[in-house]
Protein backbone atom coordinates (compact mmCIF):
# COMPACT_ATOMS: atom_id res chain seq x y z
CA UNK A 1 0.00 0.00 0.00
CA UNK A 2 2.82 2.43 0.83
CA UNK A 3 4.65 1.84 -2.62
CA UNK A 4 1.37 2.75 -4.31
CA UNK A 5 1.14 5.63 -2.22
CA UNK A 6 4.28 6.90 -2.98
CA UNK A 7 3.42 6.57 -6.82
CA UNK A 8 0.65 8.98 -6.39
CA UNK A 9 2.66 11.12 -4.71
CA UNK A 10 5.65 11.02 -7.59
CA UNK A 11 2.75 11.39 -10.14
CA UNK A 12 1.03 14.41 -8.26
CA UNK A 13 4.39 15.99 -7.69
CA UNK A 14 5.28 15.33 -11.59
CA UNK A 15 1.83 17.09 -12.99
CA UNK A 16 2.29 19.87 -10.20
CA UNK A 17 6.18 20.62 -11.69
CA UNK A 18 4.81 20.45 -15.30
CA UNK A 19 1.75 22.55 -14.49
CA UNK A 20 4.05 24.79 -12.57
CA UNK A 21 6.70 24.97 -15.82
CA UNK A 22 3.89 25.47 -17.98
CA UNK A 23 2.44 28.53 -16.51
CA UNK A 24 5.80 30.25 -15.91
CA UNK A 25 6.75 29.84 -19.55
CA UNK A 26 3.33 31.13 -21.24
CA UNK A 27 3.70 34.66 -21.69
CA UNK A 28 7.58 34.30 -21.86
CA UNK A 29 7.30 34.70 -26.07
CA UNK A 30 5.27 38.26 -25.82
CA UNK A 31 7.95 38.99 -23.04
CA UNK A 32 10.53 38.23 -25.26
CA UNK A 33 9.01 39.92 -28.44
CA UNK A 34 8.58 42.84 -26.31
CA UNK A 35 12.24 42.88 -24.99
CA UNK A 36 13.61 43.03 -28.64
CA UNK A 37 12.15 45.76 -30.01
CA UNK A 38 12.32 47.63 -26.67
CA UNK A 39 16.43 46.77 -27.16
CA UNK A 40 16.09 47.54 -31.06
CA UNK A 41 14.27 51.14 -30.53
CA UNK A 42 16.90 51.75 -28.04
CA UNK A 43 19.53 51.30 -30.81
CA UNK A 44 17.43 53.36 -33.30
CA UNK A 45 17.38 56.44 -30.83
CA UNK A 46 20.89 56.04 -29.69
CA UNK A 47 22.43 55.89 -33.32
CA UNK A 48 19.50 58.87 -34.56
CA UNK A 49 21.18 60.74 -31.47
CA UNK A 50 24.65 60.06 -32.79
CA UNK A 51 24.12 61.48 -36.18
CA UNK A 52 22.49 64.37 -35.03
CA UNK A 53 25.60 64.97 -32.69
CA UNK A 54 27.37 64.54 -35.89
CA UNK A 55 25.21 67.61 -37.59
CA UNK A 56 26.28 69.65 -34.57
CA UNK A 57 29.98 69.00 -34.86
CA UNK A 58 29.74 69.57 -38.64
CA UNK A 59 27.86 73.17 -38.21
CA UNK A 60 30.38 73.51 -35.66
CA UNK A 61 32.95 72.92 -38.47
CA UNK A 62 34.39 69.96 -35.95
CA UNK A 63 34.94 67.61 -38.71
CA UNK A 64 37.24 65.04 -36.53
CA UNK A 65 34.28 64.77 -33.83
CA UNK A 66 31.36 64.47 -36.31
CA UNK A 67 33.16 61.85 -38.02
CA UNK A 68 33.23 60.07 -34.57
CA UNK A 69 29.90 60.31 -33.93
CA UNK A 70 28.91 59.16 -37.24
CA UNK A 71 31.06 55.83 -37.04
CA UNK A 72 29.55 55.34 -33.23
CA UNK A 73 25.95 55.47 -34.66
CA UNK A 74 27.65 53.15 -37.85
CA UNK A 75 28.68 50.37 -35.26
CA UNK A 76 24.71 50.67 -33.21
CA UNK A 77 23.01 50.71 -36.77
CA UNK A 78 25.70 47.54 -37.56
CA UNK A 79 24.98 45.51 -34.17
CA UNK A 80 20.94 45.95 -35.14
CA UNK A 81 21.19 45.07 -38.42
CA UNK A 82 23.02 42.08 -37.34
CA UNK A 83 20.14 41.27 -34.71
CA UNK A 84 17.57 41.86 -37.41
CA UNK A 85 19.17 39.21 -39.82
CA UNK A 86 19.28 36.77 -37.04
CA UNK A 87 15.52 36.79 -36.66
CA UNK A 88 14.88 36.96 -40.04
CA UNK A 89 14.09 40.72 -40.85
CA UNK A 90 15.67 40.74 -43.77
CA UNK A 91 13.92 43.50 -45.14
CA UNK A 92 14.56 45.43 -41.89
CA UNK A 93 17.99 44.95 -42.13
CA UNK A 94 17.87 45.88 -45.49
CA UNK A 95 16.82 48.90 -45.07
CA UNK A 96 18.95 50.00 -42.13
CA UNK A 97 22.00 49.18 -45.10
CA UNK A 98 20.72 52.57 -46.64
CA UNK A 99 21.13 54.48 -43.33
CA UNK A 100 24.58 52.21 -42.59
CA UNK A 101 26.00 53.56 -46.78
CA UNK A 102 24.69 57.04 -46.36
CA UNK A 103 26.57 57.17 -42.70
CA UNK A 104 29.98 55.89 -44.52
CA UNK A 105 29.34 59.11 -46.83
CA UNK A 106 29.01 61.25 -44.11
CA UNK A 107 32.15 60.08 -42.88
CA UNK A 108 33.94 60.14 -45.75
CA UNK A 109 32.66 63.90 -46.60
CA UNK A 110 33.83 64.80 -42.88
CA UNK A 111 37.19 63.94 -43.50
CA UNK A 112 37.27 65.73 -46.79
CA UNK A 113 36.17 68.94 -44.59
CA UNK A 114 33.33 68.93 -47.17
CA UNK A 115 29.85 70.56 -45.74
CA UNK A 116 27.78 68.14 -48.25
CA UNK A 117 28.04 65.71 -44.90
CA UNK A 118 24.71 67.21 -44.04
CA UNK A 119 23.12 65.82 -46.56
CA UNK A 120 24.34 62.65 -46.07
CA UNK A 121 23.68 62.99 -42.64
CA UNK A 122 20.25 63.86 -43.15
CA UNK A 123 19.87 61.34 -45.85
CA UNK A 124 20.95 58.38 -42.84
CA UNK A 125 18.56 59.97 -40.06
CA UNK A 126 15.47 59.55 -43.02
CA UNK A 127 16.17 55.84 -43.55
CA UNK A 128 16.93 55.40 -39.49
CA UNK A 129 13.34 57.02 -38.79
CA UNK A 130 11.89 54.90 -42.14
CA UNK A 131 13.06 51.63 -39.88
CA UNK A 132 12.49 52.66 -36.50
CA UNK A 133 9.02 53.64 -37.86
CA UNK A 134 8.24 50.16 -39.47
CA UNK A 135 9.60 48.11 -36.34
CA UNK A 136 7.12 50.38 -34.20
CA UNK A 137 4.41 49.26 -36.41
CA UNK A 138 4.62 45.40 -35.87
């Protein structure tokens, strides 16, 4: 009788642990969902604030400084685009490769002490509000 006993007792304490796991995972996707784009418009406002620190340094005629702040928001807009391809937002990370080229302009116009950086500049915060804008809208 006790061996039976105890078999209802592993069994009870078996459902209770999968019941238990069950209900502590459900929910855990959404969470997770949630985290990444939390973490990805994050990235989008950090780089967007890079490149307009950029704008300042270049009206500023600091071309050595803007250029820096353009590669720092490069390297965020490179780490997201990275992410993006991982889950399979190709198109995503597609389109951040417009912001990512027209941020390698800027740079390269900064170092040539050329003022047509703005444009570039400008050009790169358009196609980082086009993405931030579509990953919003999921």
């Amino acid at each position: 009788m006790t061996l039976k006993l105890a078999g209802w007792a592993a069994l009870a304490l078996v459902v209770a642990f999968g019941a238990g796991w069950y209900w502590g995972a459900s929910g855990s996707a959404a969470l997770e969902q949630q985290r990444r784009d939390a973490v990805a418009r994050a990235d989008f406002s950090q780089a967007r604030a890079f490149v307009l620190e950029g704008r300042v340094r270049l009206f500023q005629s600091n071309f050595g400084q803007a250029n820096q702040a353009f590669d720092a928001a490069r390297t965020i807009l490179l780490g997201a685009q990275t992410r993006l391809r991982q889950l399979g937002e190709a198109v995503k990370a597609g389109q951040l490769e417009v912001a990512i080229a027209q941020l390698r302009e800027a740079q390269r116009l900064s170092l040539a002490l050329d003022g047509a950086a703005h444009a570039a500049a400008d050009d790169a915060l358009r196609a980082i509000d086009a993405v931030a804008s579509s990953a919003g809208s999921r």
